[in-house]
Protein backbone atom coordinates (compact mmCIF):
# COMPACT_ATOMS: atom_id res chain seq x y z
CA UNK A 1 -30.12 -2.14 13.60
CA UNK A 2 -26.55 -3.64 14.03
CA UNK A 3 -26.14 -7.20 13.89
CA UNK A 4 -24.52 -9.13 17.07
CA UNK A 5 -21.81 -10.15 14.94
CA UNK A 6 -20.99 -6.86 13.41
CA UNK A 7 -17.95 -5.63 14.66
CA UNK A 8 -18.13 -1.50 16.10
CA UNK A 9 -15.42 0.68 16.09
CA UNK A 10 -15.41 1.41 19.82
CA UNK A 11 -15.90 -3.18 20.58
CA UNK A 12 -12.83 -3.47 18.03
CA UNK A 13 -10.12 -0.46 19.86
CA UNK A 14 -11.37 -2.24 23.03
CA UNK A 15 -10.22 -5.91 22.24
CA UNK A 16 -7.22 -4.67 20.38
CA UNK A 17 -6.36 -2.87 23.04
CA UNK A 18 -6.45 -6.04 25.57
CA UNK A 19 -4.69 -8.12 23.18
CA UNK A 20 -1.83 -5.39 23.04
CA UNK A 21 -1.51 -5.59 26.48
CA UNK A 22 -1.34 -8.84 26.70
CA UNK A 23 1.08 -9.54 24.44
CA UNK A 24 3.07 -6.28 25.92
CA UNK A 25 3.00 -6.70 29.57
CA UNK A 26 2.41 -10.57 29.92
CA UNK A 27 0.84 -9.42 33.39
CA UNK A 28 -2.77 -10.76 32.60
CA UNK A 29 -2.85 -13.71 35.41
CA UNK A 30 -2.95 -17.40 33.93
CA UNK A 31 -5.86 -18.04 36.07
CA UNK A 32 -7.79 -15.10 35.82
CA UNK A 33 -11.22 -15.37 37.44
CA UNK A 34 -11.49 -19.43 37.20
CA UNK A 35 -11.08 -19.89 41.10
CA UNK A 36 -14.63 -18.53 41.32
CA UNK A 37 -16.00 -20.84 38.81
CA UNK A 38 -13.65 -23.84 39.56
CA UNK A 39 -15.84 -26.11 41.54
CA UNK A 40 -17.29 -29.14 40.86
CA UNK A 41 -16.79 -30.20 37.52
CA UNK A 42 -20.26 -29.63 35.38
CA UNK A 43 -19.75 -33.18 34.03
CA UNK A 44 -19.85 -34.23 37.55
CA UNK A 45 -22.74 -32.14 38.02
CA UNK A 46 -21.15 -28.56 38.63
CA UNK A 47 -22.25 -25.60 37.25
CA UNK A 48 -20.45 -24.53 33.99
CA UNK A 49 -18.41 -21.64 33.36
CA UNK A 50 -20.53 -20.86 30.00
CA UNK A 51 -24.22 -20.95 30.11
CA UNK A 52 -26.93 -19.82 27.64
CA UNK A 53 -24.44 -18.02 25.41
CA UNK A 54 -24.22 -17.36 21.86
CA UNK A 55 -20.88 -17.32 19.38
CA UNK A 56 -20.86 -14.25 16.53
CA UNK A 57 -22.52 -16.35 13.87
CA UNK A 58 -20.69 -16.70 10.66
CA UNK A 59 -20.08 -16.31 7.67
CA UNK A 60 -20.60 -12.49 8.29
CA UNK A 61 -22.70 -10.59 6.53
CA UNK A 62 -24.26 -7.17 6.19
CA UNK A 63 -25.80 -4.92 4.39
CA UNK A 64 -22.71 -4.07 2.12
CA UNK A 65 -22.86 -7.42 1.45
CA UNK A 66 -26.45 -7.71 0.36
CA UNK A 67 -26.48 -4.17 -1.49
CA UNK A 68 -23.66 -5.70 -4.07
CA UNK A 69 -25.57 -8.71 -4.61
CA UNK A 70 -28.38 -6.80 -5.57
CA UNK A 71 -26.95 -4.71 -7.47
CA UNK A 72 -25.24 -7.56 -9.69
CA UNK A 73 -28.34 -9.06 -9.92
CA UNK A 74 -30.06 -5.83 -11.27
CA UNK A 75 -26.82 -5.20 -13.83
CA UNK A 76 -27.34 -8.70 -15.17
CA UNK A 77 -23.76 -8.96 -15.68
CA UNK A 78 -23.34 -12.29 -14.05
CA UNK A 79 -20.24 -14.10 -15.98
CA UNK A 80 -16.50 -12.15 -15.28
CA UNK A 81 -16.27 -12.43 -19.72
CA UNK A 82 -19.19 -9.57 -20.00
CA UNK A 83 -17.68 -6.94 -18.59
CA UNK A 84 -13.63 -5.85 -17.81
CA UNK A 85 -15.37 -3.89 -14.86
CA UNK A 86 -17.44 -6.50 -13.60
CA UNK A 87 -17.69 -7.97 -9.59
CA UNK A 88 -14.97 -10.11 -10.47
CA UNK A 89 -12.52 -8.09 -12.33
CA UNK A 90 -13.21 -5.16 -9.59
CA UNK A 91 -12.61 -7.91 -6.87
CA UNK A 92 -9.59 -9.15 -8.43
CA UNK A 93 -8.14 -5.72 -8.44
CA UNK A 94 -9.22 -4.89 -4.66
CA UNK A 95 -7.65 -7.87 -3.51
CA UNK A 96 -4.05 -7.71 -4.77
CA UNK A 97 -4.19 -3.94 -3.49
CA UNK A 98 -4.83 -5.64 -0.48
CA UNK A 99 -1.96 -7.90 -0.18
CA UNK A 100 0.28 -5.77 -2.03
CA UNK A 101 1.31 -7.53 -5.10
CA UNK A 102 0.37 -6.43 -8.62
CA UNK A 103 -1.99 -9.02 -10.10
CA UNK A 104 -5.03 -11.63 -8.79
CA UNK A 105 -6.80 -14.20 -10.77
CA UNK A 106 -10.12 -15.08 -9.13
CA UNK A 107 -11.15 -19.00 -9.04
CA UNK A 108 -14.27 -20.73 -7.85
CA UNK A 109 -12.13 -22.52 -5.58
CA UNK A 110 -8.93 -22.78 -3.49
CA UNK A 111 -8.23 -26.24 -4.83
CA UNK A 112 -8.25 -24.88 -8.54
CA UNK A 113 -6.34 -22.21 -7.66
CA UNK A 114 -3.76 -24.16 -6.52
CA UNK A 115 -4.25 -26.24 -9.35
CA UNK A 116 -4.29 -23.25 -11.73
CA UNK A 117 -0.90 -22.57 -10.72
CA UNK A 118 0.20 -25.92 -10.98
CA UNK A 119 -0.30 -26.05 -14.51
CA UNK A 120 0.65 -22.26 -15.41
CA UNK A 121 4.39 -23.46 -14.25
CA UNK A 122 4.15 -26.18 -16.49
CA UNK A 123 4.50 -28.95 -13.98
CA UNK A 124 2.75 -32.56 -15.11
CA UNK A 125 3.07 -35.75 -15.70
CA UNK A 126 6.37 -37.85 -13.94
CA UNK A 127 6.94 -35.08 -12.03
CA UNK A 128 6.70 -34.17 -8.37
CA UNK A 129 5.72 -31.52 -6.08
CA UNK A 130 6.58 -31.90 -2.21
CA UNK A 131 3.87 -30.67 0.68
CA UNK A 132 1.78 -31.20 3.70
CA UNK A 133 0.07 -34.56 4.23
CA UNK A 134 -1.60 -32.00 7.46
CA UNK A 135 -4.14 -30.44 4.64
CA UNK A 136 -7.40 -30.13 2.87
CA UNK A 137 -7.18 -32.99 0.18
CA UNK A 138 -7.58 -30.26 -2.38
CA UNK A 139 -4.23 -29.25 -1.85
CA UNK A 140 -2.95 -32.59 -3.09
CA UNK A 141 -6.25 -32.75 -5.63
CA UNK A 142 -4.49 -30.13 -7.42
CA UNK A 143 -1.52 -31.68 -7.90
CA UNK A 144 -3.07 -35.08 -8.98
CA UNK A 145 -4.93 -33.68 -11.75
CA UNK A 146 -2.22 -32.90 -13.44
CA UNK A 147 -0.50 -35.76 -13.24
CA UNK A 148 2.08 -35.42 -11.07
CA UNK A 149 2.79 -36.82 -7.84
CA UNK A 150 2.27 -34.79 -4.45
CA UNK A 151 5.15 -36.33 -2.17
CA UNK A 152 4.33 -35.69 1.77
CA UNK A 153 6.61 -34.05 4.20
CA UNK A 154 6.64 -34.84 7.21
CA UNK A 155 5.26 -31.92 10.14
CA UNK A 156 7.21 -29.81 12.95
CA UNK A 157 4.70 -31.22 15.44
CA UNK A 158 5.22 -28.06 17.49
CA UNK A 159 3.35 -25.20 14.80
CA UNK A 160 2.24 -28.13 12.81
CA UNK A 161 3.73 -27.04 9.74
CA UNK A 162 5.84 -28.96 6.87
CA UNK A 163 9.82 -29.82 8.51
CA UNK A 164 11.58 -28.31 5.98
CA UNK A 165 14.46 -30.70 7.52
CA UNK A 166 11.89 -33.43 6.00
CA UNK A 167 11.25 -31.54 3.00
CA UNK A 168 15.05 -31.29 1.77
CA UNK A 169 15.19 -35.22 2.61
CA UNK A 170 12.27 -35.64 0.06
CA UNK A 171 13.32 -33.91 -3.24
CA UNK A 172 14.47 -35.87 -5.79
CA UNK A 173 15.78 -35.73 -9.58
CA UNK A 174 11.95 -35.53 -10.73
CA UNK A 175 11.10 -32.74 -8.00
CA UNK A 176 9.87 -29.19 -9.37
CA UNK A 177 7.94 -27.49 -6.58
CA UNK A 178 7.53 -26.99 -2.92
CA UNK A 179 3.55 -26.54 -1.59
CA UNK A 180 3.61 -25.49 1.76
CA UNK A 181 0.63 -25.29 3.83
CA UNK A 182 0.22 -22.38 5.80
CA UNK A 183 -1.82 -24.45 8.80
CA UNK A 184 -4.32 -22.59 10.96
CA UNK A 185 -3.81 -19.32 9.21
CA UNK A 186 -0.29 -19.31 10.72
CA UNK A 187 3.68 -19.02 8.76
CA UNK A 188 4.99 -22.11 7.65
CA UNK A 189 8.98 -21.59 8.09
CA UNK A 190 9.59 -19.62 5.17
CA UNK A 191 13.22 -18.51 5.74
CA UNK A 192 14.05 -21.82 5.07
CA UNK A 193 11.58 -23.14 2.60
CA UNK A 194 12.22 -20.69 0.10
CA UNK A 195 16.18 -20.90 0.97
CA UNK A 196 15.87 -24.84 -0.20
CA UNK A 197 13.82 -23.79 -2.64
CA UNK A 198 16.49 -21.28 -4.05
CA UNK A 199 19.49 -24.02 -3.08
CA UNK A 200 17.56 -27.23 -5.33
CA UNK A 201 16.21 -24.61 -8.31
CA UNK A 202 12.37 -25.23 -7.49
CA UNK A 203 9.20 -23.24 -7.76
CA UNK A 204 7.06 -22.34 -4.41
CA UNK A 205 3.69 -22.17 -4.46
CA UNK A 206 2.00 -21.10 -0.97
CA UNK A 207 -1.19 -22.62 -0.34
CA UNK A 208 -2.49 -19.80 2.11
CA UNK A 209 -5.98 -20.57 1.46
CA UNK A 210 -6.29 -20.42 5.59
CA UNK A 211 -3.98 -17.52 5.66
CA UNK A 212 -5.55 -14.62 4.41
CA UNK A 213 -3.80 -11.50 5.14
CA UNK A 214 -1.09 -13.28 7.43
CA UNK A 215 2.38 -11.31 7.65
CA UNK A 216 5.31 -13.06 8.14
CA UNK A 217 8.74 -10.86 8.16
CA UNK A 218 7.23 -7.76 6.72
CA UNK A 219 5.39 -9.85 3.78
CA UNK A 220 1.68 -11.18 3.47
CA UNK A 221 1.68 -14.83 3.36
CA UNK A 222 0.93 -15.85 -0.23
CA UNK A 223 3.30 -13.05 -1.64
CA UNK A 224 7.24 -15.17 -0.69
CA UNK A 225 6.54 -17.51 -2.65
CA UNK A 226 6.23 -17.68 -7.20
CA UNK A 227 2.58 -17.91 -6.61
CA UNK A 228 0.15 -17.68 -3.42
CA UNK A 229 -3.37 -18.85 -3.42
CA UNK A 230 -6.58 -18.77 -1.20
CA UNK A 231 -9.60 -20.21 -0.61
CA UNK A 232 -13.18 -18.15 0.13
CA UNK A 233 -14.72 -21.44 1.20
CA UNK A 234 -17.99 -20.48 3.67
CA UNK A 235 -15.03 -21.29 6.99
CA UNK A 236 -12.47 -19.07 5.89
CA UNK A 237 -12.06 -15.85 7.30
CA UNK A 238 -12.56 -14.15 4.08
CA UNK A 239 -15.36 -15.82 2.34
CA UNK A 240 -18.20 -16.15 -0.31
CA UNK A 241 -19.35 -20.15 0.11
CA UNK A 242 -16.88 -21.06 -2.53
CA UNK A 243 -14.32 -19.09 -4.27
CA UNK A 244 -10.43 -18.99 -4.54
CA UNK A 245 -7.65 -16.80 -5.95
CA UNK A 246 -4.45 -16.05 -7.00
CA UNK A 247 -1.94 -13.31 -6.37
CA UNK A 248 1.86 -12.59 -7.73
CA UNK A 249 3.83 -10.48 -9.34
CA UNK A 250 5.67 -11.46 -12.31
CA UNK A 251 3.06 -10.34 -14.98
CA UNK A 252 3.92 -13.00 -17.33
CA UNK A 253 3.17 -15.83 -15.24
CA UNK A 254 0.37 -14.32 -14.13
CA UNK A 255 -1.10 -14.03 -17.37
CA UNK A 256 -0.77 -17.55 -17.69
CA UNK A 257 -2.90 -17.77 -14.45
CA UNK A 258 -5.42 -16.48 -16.55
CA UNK A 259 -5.13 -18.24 -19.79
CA UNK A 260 -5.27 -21.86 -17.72
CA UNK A 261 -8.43 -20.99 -15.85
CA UNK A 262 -10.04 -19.78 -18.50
CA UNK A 263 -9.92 -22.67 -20.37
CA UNK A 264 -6.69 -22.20 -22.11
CA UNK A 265 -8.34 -18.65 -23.77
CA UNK A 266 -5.85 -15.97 -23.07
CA UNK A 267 -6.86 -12.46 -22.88
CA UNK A 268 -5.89 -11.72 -26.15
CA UNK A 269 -8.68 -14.60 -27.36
CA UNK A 270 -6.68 -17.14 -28.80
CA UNK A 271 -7.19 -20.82 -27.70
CA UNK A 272 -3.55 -21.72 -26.56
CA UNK A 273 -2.92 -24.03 -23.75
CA UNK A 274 -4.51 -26.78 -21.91
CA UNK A 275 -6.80 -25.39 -19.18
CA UNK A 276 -10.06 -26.26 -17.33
CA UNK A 277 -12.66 -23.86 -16.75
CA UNK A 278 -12.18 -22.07 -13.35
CA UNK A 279 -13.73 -18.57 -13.51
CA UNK A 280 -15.49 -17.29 -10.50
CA UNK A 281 -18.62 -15.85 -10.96
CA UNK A 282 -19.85 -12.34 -10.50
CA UNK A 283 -22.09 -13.63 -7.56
CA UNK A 284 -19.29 -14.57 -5.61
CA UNK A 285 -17.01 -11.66 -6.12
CA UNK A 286 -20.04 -9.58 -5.10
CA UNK A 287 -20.36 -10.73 -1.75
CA UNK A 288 -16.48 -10.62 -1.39
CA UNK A 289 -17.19 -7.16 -2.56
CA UNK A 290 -19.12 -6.42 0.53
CA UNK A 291 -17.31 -7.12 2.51
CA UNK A 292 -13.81 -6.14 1.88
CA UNK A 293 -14.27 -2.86 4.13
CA UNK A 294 -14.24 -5.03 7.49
CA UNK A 295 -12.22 -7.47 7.06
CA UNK A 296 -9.01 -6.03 8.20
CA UNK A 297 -10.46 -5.09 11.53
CA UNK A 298 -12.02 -9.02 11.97
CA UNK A 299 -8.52 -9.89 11.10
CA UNK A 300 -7.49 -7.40 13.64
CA UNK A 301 -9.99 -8.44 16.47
CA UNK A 302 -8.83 -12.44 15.69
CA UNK A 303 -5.29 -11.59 16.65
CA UNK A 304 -6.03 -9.13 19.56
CA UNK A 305 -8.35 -12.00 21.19
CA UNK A 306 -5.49 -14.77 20.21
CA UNK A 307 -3.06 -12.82 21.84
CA UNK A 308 -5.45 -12.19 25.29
CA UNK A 309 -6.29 -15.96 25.11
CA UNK A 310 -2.70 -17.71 25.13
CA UNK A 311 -1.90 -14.99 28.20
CA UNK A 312 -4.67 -16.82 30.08
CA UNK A 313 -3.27 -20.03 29.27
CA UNK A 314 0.37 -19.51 28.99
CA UNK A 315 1.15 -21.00 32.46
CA UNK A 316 -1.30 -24.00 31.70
CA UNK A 317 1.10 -27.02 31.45
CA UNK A 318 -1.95 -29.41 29.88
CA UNK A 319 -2.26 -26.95 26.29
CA UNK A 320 0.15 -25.50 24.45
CA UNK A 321 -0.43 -22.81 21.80
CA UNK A 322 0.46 -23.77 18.41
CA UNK A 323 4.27 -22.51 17.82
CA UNK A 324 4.49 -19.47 15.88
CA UNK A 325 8.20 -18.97 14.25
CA UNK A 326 10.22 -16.33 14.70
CA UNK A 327 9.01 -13.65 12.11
CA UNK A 328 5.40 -14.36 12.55
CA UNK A 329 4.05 -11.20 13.03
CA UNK A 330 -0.04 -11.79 12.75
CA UNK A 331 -2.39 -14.68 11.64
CA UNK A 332 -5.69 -15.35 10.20
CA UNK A 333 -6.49 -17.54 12.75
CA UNK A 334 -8.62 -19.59 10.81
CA UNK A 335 -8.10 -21.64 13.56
CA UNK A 336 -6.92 -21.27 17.32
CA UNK A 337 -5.01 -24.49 18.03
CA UNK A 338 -3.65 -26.13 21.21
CA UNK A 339 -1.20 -29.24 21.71
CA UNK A 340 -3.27 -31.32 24.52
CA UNK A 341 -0.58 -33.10 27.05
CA UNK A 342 -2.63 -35.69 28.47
CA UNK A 343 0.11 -36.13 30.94
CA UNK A 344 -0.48 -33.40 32.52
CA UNK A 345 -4.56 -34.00 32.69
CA UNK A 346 -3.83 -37.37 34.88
CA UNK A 347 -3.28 -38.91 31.61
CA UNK A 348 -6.89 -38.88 30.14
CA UNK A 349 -7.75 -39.08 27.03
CA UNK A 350 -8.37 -36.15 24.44
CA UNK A 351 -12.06 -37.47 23.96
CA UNK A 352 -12.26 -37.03 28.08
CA UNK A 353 -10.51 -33.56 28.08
CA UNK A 354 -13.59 -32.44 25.52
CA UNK A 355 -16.66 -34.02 26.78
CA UNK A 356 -15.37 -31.71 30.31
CA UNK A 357 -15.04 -28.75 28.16
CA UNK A 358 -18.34 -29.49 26.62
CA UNK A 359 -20.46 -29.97 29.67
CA UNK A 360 -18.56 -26.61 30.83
CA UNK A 361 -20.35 -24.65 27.83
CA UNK A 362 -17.18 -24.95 25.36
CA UNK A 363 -16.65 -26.62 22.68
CA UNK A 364 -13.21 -27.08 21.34
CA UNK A 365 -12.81 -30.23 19.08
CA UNK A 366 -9.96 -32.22 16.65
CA UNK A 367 -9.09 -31.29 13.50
CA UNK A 368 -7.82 -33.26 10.85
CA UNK A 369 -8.46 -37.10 12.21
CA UNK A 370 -5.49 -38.55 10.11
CA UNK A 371 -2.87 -37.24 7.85
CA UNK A 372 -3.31 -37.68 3.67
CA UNK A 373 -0.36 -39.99 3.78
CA UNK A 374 -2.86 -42.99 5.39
CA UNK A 375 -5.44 -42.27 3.16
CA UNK A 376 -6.45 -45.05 0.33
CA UNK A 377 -5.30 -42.41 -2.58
CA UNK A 378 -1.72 -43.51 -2.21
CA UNK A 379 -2.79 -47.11 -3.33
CA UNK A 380 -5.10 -45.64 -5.86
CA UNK A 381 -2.53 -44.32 -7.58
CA UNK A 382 0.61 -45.85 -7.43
CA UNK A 383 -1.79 -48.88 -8.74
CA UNK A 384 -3.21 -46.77 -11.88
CA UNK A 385 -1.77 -47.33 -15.24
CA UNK A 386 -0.94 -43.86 -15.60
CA UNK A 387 1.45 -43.21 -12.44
CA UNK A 388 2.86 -47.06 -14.01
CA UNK A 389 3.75 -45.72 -17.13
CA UNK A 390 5.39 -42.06 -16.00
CA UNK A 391 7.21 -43.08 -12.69
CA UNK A 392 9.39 -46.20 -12.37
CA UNK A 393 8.98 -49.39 -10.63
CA UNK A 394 11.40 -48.42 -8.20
CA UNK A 395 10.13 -44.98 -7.14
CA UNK A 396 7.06 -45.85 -7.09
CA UNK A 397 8.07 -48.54 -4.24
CA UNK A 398 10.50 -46.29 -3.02
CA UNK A 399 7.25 -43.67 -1.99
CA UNK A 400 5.33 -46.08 -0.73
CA UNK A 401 7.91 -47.26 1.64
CA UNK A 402 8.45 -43.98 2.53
CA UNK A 403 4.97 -42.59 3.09
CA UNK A 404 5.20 -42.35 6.70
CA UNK A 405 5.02 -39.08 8.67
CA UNK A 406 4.87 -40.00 12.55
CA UNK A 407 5.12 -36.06 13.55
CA UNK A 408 1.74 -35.62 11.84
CA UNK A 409 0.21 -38.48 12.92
CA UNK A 410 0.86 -37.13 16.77
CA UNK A 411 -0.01 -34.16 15.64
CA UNK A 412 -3.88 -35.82 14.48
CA UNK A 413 -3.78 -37.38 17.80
CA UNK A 414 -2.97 -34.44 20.35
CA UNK A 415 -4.10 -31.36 18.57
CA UNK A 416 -7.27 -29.43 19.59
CA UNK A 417 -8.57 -26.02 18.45
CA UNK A 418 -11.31 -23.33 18.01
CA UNK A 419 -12.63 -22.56 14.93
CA UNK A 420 -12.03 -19.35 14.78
CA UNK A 421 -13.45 -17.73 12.60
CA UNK A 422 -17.25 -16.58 14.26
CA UNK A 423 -15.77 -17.49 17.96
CA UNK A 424 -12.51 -15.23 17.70
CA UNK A 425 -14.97 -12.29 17.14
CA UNK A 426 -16.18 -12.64 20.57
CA UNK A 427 -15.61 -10.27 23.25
CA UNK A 428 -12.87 -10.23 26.00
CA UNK A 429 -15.93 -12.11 28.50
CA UNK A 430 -15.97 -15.04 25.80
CA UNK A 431 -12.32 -15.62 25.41
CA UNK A 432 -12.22 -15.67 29.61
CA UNK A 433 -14.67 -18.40 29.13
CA UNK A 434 -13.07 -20.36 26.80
CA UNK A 435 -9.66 -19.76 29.07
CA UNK A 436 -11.64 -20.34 32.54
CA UNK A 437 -13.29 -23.63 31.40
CA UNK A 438 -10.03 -25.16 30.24
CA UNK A 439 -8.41 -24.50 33.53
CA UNK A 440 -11.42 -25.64 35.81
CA UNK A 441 -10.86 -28.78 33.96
CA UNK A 442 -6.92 -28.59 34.68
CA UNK A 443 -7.82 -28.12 38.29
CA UNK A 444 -10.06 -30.57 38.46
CA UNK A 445 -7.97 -33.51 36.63
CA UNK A 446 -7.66 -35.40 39.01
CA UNK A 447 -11.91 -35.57 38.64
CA UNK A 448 -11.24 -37.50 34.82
CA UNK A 449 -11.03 -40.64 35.31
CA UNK A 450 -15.13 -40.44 36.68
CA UNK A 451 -16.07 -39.06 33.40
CA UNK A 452 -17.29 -41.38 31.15
């Protein structure tokens, strides 16, 4: 028996097919069906739009995925060192096929991927890499532990992605990478990253860990860059509880992927460089394994429903779709996220905006409550003997004087989303819902200011 959140052939040509069209004709009406749900706020006491419904549960999982679990458990090869045909060496192999570069190193994280790849270019101590203060702390986790210092760009507050404007102010003598953050499973501006990049002689590394599978200009996210990374965290789209990896091309620094996360061993068994021990484990790879045959029509299905969903709400003045740049050709919608102008809700607050929703059967909620730049790490470090002894008195002042970045903190304040990753399975009826509910509460703003 099929599970409700298994995806059939004929449910995935359907919503592909209304996303298409969508996106094609831009005919599908902005308020669709709402009038006969507007009414009475359910707040207020209305009835809501969504009632007694379910989301596709996630992570996903079926019997693919069990079947490979079992049968690692029966081959009782459970470490990636016994075997060069193990889960994790089969994954590894599987996945760069899949986004088209030569090599992967699987990690047991997306944080030590990233840092992984921090060390294998040989950046350290007194030296700096610029990115997103709009992240997962692991992205700047992985640049602490090495001893350097991750330096915060401020955010386009439009696709919420690092200003490369901002970035290009930012580098300085000690500067040796660029991070960008590929937020919501969505581009960063990568024209332009990798053309400062190119202009200032630094490496990129792309922290897609949201972005799996992502094209941008012809190329997956996590291939533009020296070295892309991802995360298989239990949220992401692709996923095995915990897990990251690695992908590039030049074979060489690749290798020295390897040699870092396995504790400095390289393949040939020599002992040769600094390194931590980040191997995945067979477990993990086994349920990636599984379920490696769906997950480009999920990632399919996402898109086709993201595209339906900002047709409903593209003449909605009160939420605006994330900005996509030019290029952007498909997302892992990790997340689906919305600007909320309060100004146009009779200027009540976010918090108002989704207790409405709520009541209405939806839940859409903030993301990241404030950017990395005002949390107590800054002070933490620039106070530690170690970041005393590598970076001057005067840069160190100099970065905390400049550790401001107001885009992202309006960004923290306005921004709403879906996760995505379950919910974006849903069918065309749940994406109406999430579309009707938001515009009931448009129509009825005027209603907010009885809502406590």
């Amino acid at each position: 028996m099929m599970k409700k959140n298994q995806v059939t052939r004929r449910q995935f040509l359907t919503t592909a097919s209304i996303g298409a069209m969508a996106i094609a004709s831009r005919r599908i009406p902005a308020y669709g069906n709402v009038s006969r749900r507007a009414g009475k706020l359910a707040i207020l006491g209305g009835e809501p739009v969504r009632k007694n419904k379910s989301w596709p549960e996630w992570p996903y999982w079926d019997d693919k995925v069990i079947d490979e679990v079992v049968k690692t458990t029966k081959s009782r090869i459970w470490c990636r060192i016994q075997s060069e045909s193990g889960t994790v060496p089969t994954f590894e192999k599987k996945y760069a096929g899949l986004m088209g570069t030569r090599y992967c190193v699987a990690t047991g994280s997306g944080t030590q991927a990233l840092h992984t790849s921090v060390e294998a270019l040989g950046i350290g101590a007194g030296e700096e890499v610029i990115t997103s203060p709009y992240t997962d702390p692991g992205t700047i986790a992985s640049i602490l532990v090495s001893r350097a210092l991750p330096v915060l760009a401020d955010l386009d507050p439009e696709s919420y992605q690092l200003d490369p404007d901002d970035v290009e102010r930012r580098i300085t003598e000690n500067t040796r990478a660029i991070m960008p953050v590929h937020m919501m499973g969505q581009p960063c501006h990568m024209d332009r990253i990798t053309a400062i990049a190119k202009k200032h002689n630094l490496k990129v590394i792309e922290d897609a860990c949201q972005a799996h599978l992502s094209v941008y200009k012809g190329k997956k996210l996590g291939t533009i860059g020296d070295l892309g990374c991802f995360s298989f965290q239990s949220s992401k789209t692709i996923t095995c509880g915990e897990g990251g990896g690695i992908i590039g091309n030049d074979e060489n620094l690749m290798d020295k992927c390897y040699t870092v996360h396995n504790h400095g061993t390289s393949r040939r068994g020599r002992t040769e460089v600094i390194g931590p021990k980040y191997r995945m484990n067979e477990f993990e790879a086994a349920v990636l394994l599984g379920q490696l045959s769906g997950v480009q029509e999920r990632f399919a299905r996402r898109n086709a429903n993201a595209a339906y969903l900002s047709a409903r709400l593209k003449d909605c003045p009160g939420v605006q779709p994330q900005k996509l740049y030019e290029g952007t050709e498909s997302g892992s919608f990790y997340l689906y996220a919305m600007t909320y102008r309060k100004e146009h809700f009779n200027d009540a607050e976010r918090s108002t905006f989704l207790k409405a929703l709520q009541a209405e059967g939806v839940s859409l909620s903030p993301y990241i409550r404030q950017g990395l730049h005002r949390e107590p790490w800054i002070e933490n470090v620039l106070g530690s003997s170690v970041y005393l002894k590598m970076f001057s008195a005067q840069r160190l002042k100099q970065y905390r004087e400049e550790a401001t970045c107001p885009n992202c903190d309006k960004v923290c304040q306005e921004m709403v989303m879906l996760w995505a990753s379950g919910p974006l399975l849903g069918t065309q009826e749940d994406m109406d819902d999430v579309a009707d509910a938001i515009l009931k509460v448009y129509e009825n703003r005027e209603k907010l200011k009885a809502v406590k």
